[in-house]
Protein backbone atom coordinates (compact mmCIF):
# COMPACT_ATOMS: atom_id res chain seq x y z
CA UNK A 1 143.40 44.58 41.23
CA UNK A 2 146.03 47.68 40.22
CA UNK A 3 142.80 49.25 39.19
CA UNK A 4 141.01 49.61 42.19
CA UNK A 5 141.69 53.18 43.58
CA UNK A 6 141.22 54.26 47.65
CA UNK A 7 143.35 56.59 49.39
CA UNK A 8 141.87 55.54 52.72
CA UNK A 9 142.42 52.14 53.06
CA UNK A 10 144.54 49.46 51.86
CA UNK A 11 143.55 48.19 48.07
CA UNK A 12 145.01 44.65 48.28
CA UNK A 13 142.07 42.57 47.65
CA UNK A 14 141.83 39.15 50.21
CA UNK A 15 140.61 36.58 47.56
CA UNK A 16 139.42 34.10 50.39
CA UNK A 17 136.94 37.01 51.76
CA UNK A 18 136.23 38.13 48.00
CA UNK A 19 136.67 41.71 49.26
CA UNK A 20 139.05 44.49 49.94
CA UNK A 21 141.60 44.78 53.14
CA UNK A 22 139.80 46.99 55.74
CA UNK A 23 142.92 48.30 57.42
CA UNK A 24 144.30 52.06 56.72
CA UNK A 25 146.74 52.33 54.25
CA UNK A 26 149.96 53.83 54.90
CA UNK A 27 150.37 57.97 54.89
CA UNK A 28 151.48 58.34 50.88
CA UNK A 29 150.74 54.88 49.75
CA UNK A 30 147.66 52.40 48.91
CA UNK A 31 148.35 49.27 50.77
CA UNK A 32 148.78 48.66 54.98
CA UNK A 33 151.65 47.54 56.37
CA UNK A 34 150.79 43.94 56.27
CA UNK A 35 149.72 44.17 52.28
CA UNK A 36 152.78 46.58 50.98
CA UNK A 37 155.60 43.66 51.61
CA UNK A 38 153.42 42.07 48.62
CA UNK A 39 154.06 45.01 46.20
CA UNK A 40 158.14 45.94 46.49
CA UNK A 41 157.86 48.56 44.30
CA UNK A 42 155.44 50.44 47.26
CA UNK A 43 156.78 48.82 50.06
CA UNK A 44 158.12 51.31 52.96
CA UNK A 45 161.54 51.24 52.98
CA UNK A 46 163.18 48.43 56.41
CA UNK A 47 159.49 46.74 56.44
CA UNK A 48 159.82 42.89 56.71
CA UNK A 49 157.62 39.92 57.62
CA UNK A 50 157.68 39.09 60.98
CA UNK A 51 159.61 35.93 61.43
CA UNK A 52 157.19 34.16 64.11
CA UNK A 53 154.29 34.98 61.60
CA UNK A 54 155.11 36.24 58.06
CA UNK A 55 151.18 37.30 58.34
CA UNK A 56 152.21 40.54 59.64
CA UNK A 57 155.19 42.48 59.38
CA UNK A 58 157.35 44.97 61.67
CA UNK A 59 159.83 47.74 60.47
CA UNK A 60 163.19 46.24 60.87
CA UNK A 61 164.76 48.86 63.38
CA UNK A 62 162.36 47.47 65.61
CA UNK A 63 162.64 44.04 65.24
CA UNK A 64 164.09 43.03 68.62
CA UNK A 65 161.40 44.79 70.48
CA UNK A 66 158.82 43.47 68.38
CA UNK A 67 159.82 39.68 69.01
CA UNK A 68 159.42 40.06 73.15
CA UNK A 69 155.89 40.98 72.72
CA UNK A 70 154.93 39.07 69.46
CA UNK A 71 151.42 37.03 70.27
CA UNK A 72 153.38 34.04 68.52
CA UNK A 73 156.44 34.03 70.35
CA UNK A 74 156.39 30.96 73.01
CA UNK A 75 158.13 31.20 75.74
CA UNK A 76 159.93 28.04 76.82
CA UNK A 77 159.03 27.78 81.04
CA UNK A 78 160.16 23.96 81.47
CA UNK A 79 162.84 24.58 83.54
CA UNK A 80 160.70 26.94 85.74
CA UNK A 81 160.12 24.62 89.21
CA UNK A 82 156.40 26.43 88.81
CA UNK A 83 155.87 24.90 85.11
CA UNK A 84 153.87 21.25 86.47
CA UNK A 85 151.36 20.19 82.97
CA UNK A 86 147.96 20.63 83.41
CA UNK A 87 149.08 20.98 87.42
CA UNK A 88 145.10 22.99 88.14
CA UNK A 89 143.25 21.45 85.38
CA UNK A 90 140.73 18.79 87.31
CA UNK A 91 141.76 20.03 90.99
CA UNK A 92 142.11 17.70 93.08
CA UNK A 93 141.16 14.01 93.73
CA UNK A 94 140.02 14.23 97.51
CA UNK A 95 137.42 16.69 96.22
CA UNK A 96 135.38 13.83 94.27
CA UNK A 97 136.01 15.51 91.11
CA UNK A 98 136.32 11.72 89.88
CA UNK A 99 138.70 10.76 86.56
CA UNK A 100 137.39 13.23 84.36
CA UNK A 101 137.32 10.53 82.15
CA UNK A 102 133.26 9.53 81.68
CA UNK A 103 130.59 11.42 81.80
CA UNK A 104 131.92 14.66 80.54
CA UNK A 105 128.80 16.45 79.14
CA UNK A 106 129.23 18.15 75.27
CA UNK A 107 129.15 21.61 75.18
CA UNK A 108 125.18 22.56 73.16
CA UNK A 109 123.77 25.49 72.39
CA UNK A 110 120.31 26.77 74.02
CA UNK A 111 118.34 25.86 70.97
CA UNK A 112 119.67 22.57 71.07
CA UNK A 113 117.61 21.74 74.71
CA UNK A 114 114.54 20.28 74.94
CA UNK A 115 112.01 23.02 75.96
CA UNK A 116 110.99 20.25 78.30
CA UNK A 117 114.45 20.09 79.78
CA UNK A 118 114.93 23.36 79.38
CA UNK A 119 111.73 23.90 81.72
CA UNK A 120 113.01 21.31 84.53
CA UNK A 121 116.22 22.96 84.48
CA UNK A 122 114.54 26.87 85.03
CA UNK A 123 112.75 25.33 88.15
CA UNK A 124 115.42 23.90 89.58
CA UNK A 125 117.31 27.35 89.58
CA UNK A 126 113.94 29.17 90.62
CA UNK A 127 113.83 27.07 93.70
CA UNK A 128 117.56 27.61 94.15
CA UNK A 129 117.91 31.25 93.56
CA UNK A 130 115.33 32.01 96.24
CA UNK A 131 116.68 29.57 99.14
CA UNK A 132 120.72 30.05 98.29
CA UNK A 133 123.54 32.24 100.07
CA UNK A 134 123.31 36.19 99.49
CA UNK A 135 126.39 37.56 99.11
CA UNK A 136 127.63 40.32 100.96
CA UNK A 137 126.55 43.81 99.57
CA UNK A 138 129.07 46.34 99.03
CA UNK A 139 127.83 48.59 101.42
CA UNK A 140 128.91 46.19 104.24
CA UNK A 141 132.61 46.32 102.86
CA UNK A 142 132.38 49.69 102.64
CA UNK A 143 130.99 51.87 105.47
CA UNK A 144 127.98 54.60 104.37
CA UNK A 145 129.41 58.42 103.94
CA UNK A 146 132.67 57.17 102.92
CA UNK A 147 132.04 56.93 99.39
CA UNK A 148 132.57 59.76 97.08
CA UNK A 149 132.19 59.43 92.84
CA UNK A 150 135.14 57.25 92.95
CA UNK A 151 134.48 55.14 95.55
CA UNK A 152 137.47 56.23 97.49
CA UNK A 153 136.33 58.84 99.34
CA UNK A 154 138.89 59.99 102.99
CA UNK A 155 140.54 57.12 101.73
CA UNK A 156 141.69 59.39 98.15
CA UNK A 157 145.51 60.10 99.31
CA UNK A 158 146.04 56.01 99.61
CA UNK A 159 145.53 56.12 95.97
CA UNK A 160 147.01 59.41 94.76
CA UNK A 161 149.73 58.30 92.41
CA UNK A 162 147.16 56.06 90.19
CA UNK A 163 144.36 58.37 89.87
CA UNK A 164 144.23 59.39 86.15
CA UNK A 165 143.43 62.79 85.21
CA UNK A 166 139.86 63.72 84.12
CA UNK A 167 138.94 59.81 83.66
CA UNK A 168 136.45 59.21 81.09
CA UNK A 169 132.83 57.16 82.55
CA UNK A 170 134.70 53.73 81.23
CA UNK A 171 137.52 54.40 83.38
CA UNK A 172 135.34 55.51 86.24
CA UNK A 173 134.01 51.78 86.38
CA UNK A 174 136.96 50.40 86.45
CA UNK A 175 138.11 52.80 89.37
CA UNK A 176 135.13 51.90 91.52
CA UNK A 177 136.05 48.31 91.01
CA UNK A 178 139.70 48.08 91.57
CA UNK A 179 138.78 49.98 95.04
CA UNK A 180 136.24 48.16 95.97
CA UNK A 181 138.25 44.67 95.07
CA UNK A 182 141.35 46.59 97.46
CA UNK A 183 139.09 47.49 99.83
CA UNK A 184 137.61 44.11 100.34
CA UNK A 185 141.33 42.60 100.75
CA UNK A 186 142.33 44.84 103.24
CA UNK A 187 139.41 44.31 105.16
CA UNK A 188 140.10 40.40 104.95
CA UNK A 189 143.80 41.07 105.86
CA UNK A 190 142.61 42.81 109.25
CA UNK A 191 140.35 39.75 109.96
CA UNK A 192 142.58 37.50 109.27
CA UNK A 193 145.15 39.28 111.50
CA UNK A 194 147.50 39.87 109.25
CA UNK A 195 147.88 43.27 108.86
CA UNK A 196 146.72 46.01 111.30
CA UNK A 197 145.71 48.64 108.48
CA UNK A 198 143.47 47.76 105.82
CA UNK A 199 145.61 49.63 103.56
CA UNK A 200 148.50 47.81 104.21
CA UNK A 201 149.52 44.10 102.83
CA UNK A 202 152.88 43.55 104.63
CA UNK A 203 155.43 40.56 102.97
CA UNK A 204 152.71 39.65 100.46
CA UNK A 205 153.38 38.24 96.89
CA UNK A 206 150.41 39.23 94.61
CA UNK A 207 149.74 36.62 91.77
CA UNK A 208 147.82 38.63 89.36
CA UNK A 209 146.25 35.77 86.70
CA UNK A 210 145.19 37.07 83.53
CA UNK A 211 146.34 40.15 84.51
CA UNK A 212 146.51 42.03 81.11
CA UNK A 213 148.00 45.18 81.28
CA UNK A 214 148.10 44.62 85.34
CA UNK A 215 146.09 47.45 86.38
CA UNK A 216 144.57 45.60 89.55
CA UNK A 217 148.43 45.04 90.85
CA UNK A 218 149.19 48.66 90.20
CA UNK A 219 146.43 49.75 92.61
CA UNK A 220 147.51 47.68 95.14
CA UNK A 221 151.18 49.07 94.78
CA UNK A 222 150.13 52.15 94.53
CA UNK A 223 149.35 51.95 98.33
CA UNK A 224 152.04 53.71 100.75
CA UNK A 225 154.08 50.90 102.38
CA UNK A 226 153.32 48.07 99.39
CA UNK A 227 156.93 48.33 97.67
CA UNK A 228 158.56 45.53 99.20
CA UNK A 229 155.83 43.29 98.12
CA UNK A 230 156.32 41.12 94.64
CA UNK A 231 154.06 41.40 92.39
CA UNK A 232 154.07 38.46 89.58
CA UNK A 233 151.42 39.31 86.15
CA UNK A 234 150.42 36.14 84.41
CA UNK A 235 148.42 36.35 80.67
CA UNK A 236 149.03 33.77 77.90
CA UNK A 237 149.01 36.63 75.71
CA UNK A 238 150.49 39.81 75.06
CA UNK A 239 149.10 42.98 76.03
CA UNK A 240 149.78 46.33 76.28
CA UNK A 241 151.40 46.32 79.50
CA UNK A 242 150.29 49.51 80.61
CA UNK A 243 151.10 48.72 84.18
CA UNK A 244 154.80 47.23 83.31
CA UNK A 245 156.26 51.11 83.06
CA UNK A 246 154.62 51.76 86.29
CA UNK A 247 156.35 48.89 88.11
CA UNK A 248 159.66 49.45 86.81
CA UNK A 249 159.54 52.82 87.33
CA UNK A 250 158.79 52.36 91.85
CA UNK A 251 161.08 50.49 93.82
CA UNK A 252 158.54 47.30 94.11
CA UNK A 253 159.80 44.00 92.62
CA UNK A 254 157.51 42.54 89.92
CA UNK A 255 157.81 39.38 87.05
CA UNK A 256 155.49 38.91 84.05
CA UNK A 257 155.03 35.51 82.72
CA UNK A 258 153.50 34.80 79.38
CA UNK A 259 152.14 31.41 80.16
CA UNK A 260 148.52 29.47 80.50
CA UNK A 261 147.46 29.22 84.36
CA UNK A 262 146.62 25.64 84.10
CA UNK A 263 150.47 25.15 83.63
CA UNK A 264 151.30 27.05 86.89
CA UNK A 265 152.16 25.73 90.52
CA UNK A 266 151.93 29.20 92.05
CA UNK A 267 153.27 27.84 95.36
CA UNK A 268 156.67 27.33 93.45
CA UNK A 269 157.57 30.56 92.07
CA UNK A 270 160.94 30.78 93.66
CA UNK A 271 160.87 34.67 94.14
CA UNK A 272 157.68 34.37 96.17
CA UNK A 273 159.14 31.29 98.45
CA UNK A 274 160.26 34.09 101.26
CA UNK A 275 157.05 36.16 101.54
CA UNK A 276 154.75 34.74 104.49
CA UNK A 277 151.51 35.69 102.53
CA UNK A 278 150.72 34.59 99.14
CA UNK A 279 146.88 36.51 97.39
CA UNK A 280 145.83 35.79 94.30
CA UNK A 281 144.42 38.27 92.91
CA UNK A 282 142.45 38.36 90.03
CA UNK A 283 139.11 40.71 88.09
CA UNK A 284 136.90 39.35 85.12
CA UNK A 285 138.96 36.32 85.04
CA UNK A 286 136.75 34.53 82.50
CA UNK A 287 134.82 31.08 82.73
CA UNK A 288 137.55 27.96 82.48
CA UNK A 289 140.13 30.49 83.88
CA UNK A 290 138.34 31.16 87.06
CA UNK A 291 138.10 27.42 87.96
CA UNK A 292 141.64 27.59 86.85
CA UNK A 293 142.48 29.82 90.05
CA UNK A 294 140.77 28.25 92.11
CA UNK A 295 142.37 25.31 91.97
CA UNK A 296 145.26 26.58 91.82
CA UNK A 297 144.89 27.91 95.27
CA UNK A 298 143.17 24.29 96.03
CA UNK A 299 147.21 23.10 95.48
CA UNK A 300 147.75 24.78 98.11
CA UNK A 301 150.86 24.42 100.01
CA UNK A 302 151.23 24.59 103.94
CA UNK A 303 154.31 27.72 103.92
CA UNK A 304 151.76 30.92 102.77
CA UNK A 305 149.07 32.25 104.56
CA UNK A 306 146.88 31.77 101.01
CA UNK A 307 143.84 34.06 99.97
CA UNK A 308 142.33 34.51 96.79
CA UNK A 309 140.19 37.39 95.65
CA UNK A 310 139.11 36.57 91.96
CA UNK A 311 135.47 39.10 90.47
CA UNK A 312 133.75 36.53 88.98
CA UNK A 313 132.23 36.78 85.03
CA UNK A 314 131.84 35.20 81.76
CA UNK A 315 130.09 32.36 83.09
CA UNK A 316 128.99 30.93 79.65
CA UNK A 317 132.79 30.02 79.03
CA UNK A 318 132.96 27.81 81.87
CA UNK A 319 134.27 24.24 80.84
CA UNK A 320 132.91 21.22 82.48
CA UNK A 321 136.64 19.70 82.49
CA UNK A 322 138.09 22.40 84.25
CA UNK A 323 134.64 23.22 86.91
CA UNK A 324 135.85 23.07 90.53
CA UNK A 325 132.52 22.41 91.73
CA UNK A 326 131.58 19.37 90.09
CA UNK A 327 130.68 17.08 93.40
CA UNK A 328 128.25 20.84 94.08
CA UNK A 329 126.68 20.27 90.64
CA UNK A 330 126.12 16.89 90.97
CA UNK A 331 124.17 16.86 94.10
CA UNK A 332 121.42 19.24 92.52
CA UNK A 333 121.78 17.78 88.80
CA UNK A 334 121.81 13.88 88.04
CA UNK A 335 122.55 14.89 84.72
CA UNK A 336 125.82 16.67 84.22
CA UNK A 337 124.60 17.77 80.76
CA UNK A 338 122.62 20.18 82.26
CA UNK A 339 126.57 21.90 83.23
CA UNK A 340 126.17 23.53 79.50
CA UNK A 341 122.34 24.66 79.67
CA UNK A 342 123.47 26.18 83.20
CA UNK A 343 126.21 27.99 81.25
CA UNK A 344 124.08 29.16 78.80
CA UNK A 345 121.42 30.54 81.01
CA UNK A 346 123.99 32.66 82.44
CA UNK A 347 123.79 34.58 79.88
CA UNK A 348 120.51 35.89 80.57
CA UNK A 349 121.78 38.16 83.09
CA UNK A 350 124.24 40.25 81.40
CA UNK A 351 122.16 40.27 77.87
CA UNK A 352 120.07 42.65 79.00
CA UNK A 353 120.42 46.58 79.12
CA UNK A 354 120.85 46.68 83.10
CA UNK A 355 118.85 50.20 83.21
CA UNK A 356 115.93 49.01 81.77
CA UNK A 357 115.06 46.49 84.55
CA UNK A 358 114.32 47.02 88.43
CA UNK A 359 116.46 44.46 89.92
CA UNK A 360 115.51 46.31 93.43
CA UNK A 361 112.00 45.22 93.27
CA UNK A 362 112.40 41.88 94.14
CA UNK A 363 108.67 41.07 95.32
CA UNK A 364 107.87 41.64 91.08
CA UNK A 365 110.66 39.51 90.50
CA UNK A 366 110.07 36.20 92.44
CA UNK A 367 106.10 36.88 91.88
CA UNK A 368 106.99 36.31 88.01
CA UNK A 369 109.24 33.29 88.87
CA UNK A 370 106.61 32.08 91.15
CA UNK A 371 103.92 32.30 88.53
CA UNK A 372 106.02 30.60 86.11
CA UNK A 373 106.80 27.61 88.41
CA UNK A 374 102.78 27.67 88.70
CA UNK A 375 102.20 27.53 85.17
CA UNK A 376 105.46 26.91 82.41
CA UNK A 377 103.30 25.31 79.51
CA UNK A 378 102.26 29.15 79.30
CA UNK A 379 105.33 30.42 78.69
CA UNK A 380 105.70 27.94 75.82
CA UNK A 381 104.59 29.49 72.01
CA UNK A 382 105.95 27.00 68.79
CA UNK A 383 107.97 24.75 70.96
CA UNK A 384 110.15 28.20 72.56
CA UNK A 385 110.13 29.41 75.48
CA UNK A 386 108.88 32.65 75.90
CA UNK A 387 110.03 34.88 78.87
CA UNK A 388 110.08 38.47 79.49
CA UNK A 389 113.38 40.29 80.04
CA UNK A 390 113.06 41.06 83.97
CA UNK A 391 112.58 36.78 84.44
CA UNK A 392 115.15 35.81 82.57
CA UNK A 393 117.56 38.46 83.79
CA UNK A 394 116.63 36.50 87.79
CA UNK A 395 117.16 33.22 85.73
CA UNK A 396 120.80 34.33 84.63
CA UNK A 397 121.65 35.72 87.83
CA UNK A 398 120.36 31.90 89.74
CA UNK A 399 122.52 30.32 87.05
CA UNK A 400 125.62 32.42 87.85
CA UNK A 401 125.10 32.12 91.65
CA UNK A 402 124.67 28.27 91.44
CA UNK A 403 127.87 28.17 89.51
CA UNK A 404 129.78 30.49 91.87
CA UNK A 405 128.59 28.51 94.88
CA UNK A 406 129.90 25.03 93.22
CA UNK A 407 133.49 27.09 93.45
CA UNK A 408 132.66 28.52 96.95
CA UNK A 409 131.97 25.20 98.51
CA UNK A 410 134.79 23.64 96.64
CA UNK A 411 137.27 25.53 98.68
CA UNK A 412 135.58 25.42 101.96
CA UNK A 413 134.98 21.89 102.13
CA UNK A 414 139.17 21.86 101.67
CA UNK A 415 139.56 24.13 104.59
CA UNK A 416 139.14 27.69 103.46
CA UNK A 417 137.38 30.27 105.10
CA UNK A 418 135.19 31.69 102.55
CA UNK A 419 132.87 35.24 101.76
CA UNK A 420 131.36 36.26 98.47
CA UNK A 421 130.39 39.84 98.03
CA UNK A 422 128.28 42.15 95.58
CA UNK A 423 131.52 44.53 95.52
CA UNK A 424 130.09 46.70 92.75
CA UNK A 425 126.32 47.77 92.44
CA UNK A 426 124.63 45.92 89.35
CA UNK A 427 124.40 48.96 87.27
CA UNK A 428 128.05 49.68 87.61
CA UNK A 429 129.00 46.07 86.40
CA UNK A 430 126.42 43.18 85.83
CA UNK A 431 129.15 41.17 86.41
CA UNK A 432 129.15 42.61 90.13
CA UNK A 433 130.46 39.24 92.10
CA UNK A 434 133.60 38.71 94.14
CA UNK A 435 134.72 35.52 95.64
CA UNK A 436 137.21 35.42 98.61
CA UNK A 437 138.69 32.59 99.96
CA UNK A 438 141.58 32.01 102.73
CA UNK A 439 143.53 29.68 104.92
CA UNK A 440 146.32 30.77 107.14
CA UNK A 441 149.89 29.22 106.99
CA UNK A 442 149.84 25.44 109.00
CA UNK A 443 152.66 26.04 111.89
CA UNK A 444 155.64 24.12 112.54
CA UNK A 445 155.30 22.15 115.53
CA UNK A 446 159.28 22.03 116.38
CA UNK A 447 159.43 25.93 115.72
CA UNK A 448 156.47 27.19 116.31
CA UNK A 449 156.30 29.53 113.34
């Protein structure tokens, strides 16, 4: 092992991998950070192994700082009034979710279906996808001529402290999304009458869930006359918390919690108890999480005016356990097995290279799903099915909607008034799908408010 000479990375060799480390080495030395507490005599000088995880270590001058953030380090939230176990795992039982207890489907891989079932299945969502709901496109958020390459357009000064210099086409993206997903608030907040300007959100408390770094809550802080507003970040793990400088740095008032959503009565945060609206906001919360939220909001509690604004994605993580919609799903499925295949043909729509296929032409499109309703043992070669990419990027997009309108339906049936939008064009984000939901505060009858 001494014998093995690199000055660019690390030379410890990881017998269970049977190869060499692939992480830099330190400047002067021949082993990372993580591999030089093995080998004293190179070791940098105050380096020691974390105490959470002796896997990794952290220079001792910076120990303290290093525990607060540490993936490993659990924070204990039982005395929290919010902290209820498993409080929005199933939702609840008025919705006909049932006991969670039978039936639950295993999770299977696409290989793993029949091509037979898989074929029922595809016509099903064929039939679906060209008879269900159409979201609202963006453009109807959004008035024509008021767009510029940002998305912002007039609107630019609202969001002049948050606009990075020269952003980079990633970042660009993620601009025209966090605007759009602001955009489409406001609008809602106006509707809703409860706030005059769609720029303003007045005595609001933003739950942000899996907020990461908290970006999304930024932008809406970063709107003139949003500092009094609390904004609370939730994410079960540690990130970089690029938006945590931000927030202490303005006058608004803002909490992080490291803790797992499906642990969280959001209605009993006690710094939120005294602000009359309560939005949960939320982008590219992922599969199980997204059910997560909504039922989370489906807990709700008569003293908020509650809305929740969550861009929807990563449908082939959804869990059966955790799916809002199940009493949806079972009205179109007998079988809820075919949950997982539904998951998996979600898929189709974001496996593609977006550019590639004209999702405008939609007469080609449901001509191709037509013909294969027509004739499917055609599209069968060895026992596979066989589809090009422009069909199976429709038969994705039907499995995401059908999914999306399980959670939709979920929280109107309980009361909500609820819109989904395209917020994003398809080439922007495949993933391109907001869900909005709200239901206004129940008045007092003695007080009237």
């Amino acid at each position: 092992m001494d014998d093995i000479k690199n000055t660019d990375t690390c030379t410890h060799v990881i017998q269970r991998k049977k190869r060499k480390c692939k992480l830099p080495s330190l400047p002067g030395g021949t082993y990372c950070a993580d591999h030089s507490i093995l080998y004293p005599r190179t070791a940098p000088q105050g380096r020691i192994p974390c105490p959470l995880d002796p896997k990794h270590t952290v220079a001792q001058d910076k120990l303290a700082k290093h525990l607060k953030t540490c993936n490993e380090n659990q924070y204990n939230y039982e005395t929290e009034p919010w902290f209820e176990v498993d409080v929005n795992v199933r939702g609840r039982e008025e919705l006909g979710e049932g006991d969670g207890e039978t039936g639950i489907p295993v999770n299977r891989r696409l290989c793993q279906v029949p091509v037979d079932e898989l074929i029922d299945v595809i016509k099903v969502l064929i039939n679906y996808g060209s008879t269900s709901r159409v979201a609202e496109k963006v453009e109807d958020v959004i008035p024509a001529g008021t767009l510029d390459e940002y998305g912002m357009g007039s609107e630019a000064h609202y969001f002049r402290n948050v606009i990075p210099e020269n952003p980079g086409i990633d970042a660009i993206k993620h601009i025209k999304q966090q605007v759009a997903l602001v955009k489409i608030l406001g609008k809602e907040y106006v509707n809703a009458g409860l706030s005059a300007d769609s720029f303003q959100f007045p005595t609001t408390c933003f739950v942000e869930l899996g907020a990461g770094s908290g970006k999304l809550s930024q932008w809406f802080e970063a709107l003139d006359g949003n500092h009094d507003n609390l904004y609370v970040l939730v994410d079960r793990k540690n990130c970089r918390r690029k938006a945590d400088t931000w927030f202490k740095k303005s006058s608004a008032k803002f909490l992080r919690f490291k803790t797992d959503i499906k642990n969280m009565n959001i209605f009993k945060i006690k710094e939120g108890t005294d602000y009359r609206n309560l939005s949960v906001v939320c982008k590219h919360l992922c599969g199980g999480a997204t059910d997560l939220a909504v039922n989370a909001v489906l807990n709700e509690a008569d003293t908020h005016n509650t809305s929740l604004l969550v861009a929807l994605c990563c449908h082939h993580l959804s869990d059966w356990t955790l799916y809002s919609g199940k009493s949806y799903f079972t009205q179109q499925f007998t079988d809820p097995q075919h949950f997982y295949t539904l998951t998996c043909l979600s898929s189709w729509a974001t496996c593609e290279d977006i550019s590639s296929i004209n999702v405008q032409n939609t007469n080609q499109i449901m001509t191709a799903a037509n013909e294969f309703l027509v004739k499917p043992d055609t599209y069968v070669e060895d026992g596979h099915l066989i589809l090009d990419k422009t069909l199976k990027w429709f038969i994705g997009r039907c499995a995401k909607n059908f999914l999306n309108d399980g959670r939709y339906f979920a929280l109107k049936s309980r009361g909500f008034v609820v819109r989904s939008y395209e917020y994003v064009n398809v080439t922007v984000s495949p993933e391109n799908v907001a869900l909005f939901a709200h239901k206004p505060k129940r008045l007092d009858k003695t007080t009237g408010t």
